[in-house]
Structure formats: C-alpha cells, structure tokens
Protein backbone atom coordinates (compact mmCIF):
# COMPACT_ATOMS: atom_id res chain seq x y z
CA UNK A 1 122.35 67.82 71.35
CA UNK A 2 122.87 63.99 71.09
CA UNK A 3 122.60 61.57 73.17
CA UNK A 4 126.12 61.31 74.15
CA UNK A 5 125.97 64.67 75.18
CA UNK A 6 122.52 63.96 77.43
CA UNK A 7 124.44 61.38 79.20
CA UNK A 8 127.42 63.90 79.77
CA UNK A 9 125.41 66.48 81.07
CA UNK A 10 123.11 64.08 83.08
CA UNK A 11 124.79 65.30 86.66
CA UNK A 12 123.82 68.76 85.74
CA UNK A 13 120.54 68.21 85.71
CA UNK A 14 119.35 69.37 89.41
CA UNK A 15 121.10 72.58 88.39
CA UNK A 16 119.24 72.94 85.39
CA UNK A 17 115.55 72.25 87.13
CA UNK A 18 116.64 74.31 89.63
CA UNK A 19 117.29 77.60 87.39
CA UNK A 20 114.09 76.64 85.55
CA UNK A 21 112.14 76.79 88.90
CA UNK A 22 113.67 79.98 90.05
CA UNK A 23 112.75 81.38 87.04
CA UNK A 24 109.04 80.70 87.36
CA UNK A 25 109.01 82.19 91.15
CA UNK A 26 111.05 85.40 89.69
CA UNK A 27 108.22 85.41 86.31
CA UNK A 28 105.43 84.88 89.02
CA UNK A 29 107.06 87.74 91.52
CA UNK A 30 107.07 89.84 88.61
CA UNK A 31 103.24 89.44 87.09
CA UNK A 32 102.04 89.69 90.59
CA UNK A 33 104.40 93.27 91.17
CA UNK A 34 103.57 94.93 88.32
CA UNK A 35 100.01 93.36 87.97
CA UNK A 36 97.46 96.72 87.14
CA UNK A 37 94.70 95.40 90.40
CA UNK A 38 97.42 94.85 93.07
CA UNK A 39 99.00 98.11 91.90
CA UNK A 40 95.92 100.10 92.37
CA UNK A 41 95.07 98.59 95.77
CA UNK A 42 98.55 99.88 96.96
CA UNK A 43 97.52 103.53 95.73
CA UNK A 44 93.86 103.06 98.03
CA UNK A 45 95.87 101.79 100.82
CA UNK A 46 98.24 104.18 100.50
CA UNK A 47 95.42 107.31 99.99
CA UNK A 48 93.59 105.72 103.34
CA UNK A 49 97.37 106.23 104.99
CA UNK A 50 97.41 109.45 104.01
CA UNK A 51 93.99 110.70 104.54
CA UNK A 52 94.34 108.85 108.22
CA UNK A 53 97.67 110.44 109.51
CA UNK A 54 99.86 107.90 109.26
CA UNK A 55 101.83 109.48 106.54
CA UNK A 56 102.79 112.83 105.16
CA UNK A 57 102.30 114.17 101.78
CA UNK A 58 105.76 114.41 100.68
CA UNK A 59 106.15 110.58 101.71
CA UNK A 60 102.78 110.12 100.26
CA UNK A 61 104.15 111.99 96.51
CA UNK A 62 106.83 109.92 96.47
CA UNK A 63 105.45 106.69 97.11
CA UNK A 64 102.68 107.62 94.47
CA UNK A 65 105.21 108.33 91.85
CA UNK A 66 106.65 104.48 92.65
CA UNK A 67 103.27 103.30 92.14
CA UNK A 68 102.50 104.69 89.26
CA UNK A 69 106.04 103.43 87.26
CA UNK A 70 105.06 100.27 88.56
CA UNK A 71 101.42 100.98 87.08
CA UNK A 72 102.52 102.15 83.88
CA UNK A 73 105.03 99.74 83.59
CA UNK A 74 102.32 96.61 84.29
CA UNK A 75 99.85 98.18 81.72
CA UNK A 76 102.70 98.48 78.98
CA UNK A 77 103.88 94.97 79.46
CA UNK A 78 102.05 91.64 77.82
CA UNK A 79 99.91 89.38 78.93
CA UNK A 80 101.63 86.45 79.45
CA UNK A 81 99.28 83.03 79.15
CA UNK A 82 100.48 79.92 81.15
C-alpha cells in the first residue's frame, strides 16, 4: 500500500492497534488454557476435590474428560516463541 493510501487509512488506525492488542490477550488466554502444567494442576486440584468430598465422581468423570481435551489439545499444538 502507498502512501496515499497510509494517509487515507490514517483515522483507522486506533481500530487497527486495537484488534492487534486483542489479539495478543486472546493468543495469551489461549497458551495459558491449553498450556500442559496449568492443565495438570487442574486435574490435582480437581483429584484433591474429589478425594475430599466436595465433588462426586460422575462430576469428577466429566470434568476429567474436559481436562484431558484441553491436555491433549495443548500437547498437540506448537510452541509458539515471542
């Protein structure tokens, strides 16, 4: 794009950093839910719940199940450098 066509789009440009910045926060929500160590301390917490009382094991099967889709999923996907 030219520079006639910088200066056009010029009053679009808070729009444009601002879709670039809420992509980073939805890239950085992402790593950090599918992210293998955060995944695995949900499954301890979520054993200790279990385990303690606080939840049955039906809930407990199904909540495991999420967890590991969200596992699999995170050890599947590519490290992304920054």
């Amino acid at each position: 794009m030219g520079l006639v066509g910088e200066v056009l789009l010029l009053p679009f440009a808070p729009v444009r950093g601002s879709a670039w910045v809420i992509g980073q926060v939805l890239n950085e929500a992402e790593r950090l839910y599918y992210d293998p160590a955060t995944v695995r301390a949900e499954l301890a917490a979520l054993e200790e719940q279990l385990t303690s009382g606080e939840i049955d094991e039906e809930e407990f099967d199904r909540r495991e199940d999420e967890l590991l889709d969200r596992l699999e999923i995170g050890l599947a996907r590519p490290a992304r450098e920054n």
